[in-house]
Protein backbone atom coordinates (compact mmCIF):
# COMPACT_ATOMS: atom_id res chain seq x y z
CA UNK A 1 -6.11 -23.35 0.81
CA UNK A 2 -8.37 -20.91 -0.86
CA UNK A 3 -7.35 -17.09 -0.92
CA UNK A 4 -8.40 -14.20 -2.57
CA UNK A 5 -5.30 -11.67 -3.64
CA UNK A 6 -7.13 -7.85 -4.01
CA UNK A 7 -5.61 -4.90 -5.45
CA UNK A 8 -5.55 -1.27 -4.24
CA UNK A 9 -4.69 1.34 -7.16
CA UNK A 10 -6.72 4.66 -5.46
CA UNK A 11 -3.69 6.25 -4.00
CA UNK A 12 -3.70 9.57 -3.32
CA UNK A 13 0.30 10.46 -2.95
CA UNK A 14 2.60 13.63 -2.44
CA UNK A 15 6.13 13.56 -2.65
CA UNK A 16 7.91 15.50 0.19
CA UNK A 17 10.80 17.67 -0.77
CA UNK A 18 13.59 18.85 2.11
CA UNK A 19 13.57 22.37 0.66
CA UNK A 20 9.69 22.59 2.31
CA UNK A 21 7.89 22.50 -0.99
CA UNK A 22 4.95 20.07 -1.48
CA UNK A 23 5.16 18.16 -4.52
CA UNK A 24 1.97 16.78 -5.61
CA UNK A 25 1.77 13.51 -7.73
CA UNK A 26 1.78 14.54 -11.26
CA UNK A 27 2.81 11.44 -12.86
CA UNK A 28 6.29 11.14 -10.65
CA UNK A 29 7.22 10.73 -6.79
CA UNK A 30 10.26 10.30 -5.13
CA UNK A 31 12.17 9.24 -2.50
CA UNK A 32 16.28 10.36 -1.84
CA UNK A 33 18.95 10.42 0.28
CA UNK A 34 19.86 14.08 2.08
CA UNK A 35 22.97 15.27 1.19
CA UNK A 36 21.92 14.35 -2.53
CA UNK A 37 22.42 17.36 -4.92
CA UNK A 38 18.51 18.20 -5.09
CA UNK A 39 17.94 17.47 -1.66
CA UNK A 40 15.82 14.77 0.54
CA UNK A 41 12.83 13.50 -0.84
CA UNK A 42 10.12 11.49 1.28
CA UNK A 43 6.83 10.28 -0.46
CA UNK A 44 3.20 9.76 1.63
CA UNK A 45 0.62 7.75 0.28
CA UNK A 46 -2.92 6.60 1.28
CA UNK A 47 -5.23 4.07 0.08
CA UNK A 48 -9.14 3.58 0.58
CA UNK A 49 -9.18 -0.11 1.95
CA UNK A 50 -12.96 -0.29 1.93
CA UNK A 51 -13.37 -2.27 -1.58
CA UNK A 52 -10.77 -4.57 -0.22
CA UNK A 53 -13.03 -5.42 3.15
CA UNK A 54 -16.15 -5.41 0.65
CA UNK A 55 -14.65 -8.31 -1.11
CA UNK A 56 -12.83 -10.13 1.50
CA UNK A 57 -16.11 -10.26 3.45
CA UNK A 58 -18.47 -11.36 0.39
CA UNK A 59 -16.00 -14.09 -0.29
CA UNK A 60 -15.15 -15.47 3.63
CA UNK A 61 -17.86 -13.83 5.28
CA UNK A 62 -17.89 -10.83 7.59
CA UNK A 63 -14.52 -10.56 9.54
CA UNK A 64 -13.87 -14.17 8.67
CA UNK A 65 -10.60 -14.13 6.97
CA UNK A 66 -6.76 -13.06 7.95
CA UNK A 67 -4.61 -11.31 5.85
CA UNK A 68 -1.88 -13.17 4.65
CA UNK A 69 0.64 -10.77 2.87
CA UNK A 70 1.07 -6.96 1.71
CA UNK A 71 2.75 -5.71 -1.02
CA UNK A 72 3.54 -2.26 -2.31
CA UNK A 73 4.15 -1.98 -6.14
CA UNK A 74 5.60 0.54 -7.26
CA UNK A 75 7.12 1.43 -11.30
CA UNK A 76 10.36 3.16 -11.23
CA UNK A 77 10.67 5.91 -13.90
CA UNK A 78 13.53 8.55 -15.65
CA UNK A 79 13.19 11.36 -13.75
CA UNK A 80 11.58 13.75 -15.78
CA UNK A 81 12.23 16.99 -14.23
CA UNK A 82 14.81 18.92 -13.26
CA UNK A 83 14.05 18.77 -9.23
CA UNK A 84 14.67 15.25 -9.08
CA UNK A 85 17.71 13.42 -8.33
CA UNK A 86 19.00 10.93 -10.64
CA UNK A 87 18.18 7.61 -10.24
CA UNK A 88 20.12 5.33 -7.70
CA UNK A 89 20.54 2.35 -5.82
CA UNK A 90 19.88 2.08 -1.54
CA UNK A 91 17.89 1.48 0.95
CA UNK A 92 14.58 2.68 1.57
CA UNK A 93 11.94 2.71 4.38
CA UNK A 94 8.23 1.95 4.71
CA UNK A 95 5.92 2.86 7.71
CA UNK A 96 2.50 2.66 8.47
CA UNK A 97 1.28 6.16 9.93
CA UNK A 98 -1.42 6.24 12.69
CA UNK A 99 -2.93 9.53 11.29
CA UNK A 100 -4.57 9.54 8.03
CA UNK A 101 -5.21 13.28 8.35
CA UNK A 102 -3.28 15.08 6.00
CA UNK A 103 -4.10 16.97 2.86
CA UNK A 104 -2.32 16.37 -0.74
CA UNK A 105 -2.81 20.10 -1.48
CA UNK A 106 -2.55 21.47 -5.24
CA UNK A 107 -0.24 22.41 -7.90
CA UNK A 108 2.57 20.70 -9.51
CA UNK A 109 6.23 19.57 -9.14
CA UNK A 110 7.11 22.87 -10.75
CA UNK A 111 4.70 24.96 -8.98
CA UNK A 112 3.24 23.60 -5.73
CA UNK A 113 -0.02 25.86 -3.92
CA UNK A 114 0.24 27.32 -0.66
CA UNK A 115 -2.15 24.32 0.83
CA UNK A 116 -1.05 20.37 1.45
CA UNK A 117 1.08 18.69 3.76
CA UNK A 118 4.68 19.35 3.30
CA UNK A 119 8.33 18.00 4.37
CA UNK A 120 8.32 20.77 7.31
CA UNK A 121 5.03 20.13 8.30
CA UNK A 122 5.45 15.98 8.34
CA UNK A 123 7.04 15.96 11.70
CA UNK A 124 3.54 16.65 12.94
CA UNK A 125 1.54 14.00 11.21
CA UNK A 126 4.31 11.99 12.88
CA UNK A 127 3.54 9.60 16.41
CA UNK A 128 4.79 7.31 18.58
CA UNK A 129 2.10 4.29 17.25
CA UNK A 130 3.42 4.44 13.95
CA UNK A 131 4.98 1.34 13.08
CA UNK A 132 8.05 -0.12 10.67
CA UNK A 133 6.92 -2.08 7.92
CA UNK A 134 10.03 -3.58 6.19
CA UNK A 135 13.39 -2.33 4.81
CA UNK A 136 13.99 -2.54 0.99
CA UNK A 137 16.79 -2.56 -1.34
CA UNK A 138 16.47 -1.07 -4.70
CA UNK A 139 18.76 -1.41 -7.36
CA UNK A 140 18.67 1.44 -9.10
CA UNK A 141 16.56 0.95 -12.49
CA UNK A 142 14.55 3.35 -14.40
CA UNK A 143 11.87 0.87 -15.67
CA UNK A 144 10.30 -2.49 -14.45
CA UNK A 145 8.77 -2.74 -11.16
CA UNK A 146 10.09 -2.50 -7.14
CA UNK A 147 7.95 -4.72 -4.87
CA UNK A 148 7.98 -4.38 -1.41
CA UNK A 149 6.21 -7.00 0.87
CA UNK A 150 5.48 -5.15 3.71
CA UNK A 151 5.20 -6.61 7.39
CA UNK A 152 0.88 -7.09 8.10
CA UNK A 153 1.43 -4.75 10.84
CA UNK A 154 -0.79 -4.28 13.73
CA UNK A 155 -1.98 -1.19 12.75
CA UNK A 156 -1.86 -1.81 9.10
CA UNK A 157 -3.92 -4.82 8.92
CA UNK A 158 -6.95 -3.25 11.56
CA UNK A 159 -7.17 -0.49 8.63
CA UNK A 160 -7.94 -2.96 6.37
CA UNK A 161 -10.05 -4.98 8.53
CA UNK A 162 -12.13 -1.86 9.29
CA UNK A 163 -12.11 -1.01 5.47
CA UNK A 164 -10.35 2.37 6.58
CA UNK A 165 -7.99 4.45 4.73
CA UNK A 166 -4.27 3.61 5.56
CA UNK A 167 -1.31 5.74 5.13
CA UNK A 168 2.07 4.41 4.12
CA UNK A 169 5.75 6.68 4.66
CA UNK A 170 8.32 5.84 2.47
CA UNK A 171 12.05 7.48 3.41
CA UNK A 172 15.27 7.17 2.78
CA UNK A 173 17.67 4.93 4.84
CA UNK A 174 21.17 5.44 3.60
CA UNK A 175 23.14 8.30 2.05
CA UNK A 176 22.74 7.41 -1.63
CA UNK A 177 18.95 6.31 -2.61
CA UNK A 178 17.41 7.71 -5.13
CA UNK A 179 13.99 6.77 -5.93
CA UNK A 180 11.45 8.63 -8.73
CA UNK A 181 8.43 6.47 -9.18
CA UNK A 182 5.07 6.76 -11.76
CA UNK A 183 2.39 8.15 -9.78
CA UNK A 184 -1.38 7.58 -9.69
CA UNK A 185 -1.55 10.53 -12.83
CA UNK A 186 0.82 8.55 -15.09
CA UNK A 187 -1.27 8.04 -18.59
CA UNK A 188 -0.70 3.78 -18.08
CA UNK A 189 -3.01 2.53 -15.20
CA UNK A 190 -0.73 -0.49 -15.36
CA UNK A 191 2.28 1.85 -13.53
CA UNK A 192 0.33 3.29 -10.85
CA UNK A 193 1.33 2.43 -7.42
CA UNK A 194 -0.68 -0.81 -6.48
CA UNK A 195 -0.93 -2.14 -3.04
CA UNK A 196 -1.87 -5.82 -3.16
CA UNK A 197 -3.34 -7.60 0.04
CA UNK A 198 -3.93 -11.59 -0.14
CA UNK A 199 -6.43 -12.86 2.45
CA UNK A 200 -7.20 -16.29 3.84
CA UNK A 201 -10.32 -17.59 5.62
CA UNK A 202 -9.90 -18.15 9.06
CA UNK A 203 -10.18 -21.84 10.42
CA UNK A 204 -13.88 -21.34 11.39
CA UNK A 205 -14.42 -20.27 8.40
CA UNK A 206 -12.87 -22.91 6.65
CA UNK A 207 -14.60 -25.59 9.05
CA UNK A 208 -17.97 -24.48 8.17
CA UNK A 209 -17.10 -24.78 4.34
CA UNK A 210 -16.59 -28.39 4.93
CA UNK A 211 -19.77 -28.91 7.23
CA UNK A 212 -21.41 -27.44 4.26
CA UNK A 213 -19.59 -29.98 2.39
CA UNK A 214 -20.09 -32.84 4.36
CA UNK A 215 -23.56 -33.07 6.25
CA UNK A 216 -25.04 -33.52 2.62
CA UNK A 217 -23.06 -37.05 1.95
CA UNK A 218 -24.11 -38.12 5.68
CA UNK A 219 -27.81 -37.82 5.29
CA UNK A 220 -27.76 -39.79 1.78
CA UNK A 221 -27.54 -43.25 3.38
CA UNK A 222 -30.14 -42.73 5.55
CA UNK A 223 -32.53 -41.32 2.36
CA UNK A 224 -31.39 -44.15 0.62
CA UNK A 225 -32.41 -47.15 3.17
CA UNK A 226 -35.99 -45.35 3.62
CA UNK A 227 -38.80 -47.11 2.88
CA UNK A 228 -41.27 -45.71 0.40
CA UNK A 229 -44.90 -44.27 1.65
């Protein structure tokens, strides 16, 4: 069956630190356990699925396709700064968030501004239509990649049907995670977080391909058999 697999690399991200600071991504995020030495960390990002509907519906036609399967990529990555907690294995979380409304802010890591969304402000970004997306296990590594095939959601896959932006929680589960992740300012495009979304045509779709297909080699006996003027 044909399928087209697209890529989404324009994350905007922000990594969520218990203590209430805002940690913007400059080249790391992360994601740990409370209770850890440096403290909870929850990560937010959001992707611009509008080149993703722009190709789906060039290849399958408009609205004609289903999406197949979701997958977050992500690079783990040393932590590089003090504020993070070492790396370690557990469990972590993704959600889909209803409200795309939130601000990254400025700053770095080291020295976050006074604007953005931060880990005491979350709970308000936070509703009732969000919706689970999977549960992951990570083992721990500082290099290589962490894939996480997320459930198509309801709400997930209308975002990218409507080519809107999408925003994606990812939290700890456990009392031991420890995440730190390349972020969408690491120097090597290659790391950045990449969501990749596979799409199929739908059977009308598919039907019509064959029509298109077909209908040709039924007229050619009839050409064929026709007497000349």
């Amino acid at each position: 069956m044909a399928k087209l697999v697209v890529y989404l690399t324009n994350a905007g991200l922000v990594a969520l630190e218990a203590k209430g600071a805002r940690l913007v991504g400059r080249h790391t995020f992360a994601v740990s356990a409370a209770g850890l030495p440096k403290g909870e960390f929850r990560s937010i990002l959001r992707f611009d699925a509008a080149s993703a509907k722009a190709q789906f519906d060039a290849t399958f036609g408009v609205g004609s396709w289903t999406i197949q399967s979701i997958q977050l990529q992500l690079t783990p990555a040393s932590p590089n700064n003090a504020i993070y907690n070492p790396q370690a294995a557990g469990m972590v979380n993704a959600a889909w968030l209803e409200n795309d409304s939130w601000n990254a802010g400025t700053g770095t890591p080291n020295a976050p501004g006074a604007d953005g969304l931060t880990f005491n402000t979350l709970p308000a970004l936070l509703s009732p239509s969000d919706e689970p997306l999977g549960t992951f296990s990570f083992n721990g590594s500082t290099s290589g990649s962490f894939s996480l095939g997320l459930t198509p959601s309801v709400g997930l896959a209308q975002d990218i049907s409507d080519g809107s932006p999408l925003t994606l929680l990812l939290s700890p589960v456990d009392n031991a995670v420890s995440i730190v992740f390349n972020s969408h300012d690491f120097g090597n495009a290659a790391n950045h977080p990449r969501l990749q979304i596979t799409a199929i045509p739908e059977p009308a779709s598919i039907a019509l391909l064959l029509m298109g297909v077909t209908l040709p080699l039924i007229r050619r006996p009839g050409k064929s058999t026709r007497a000349p003027k």
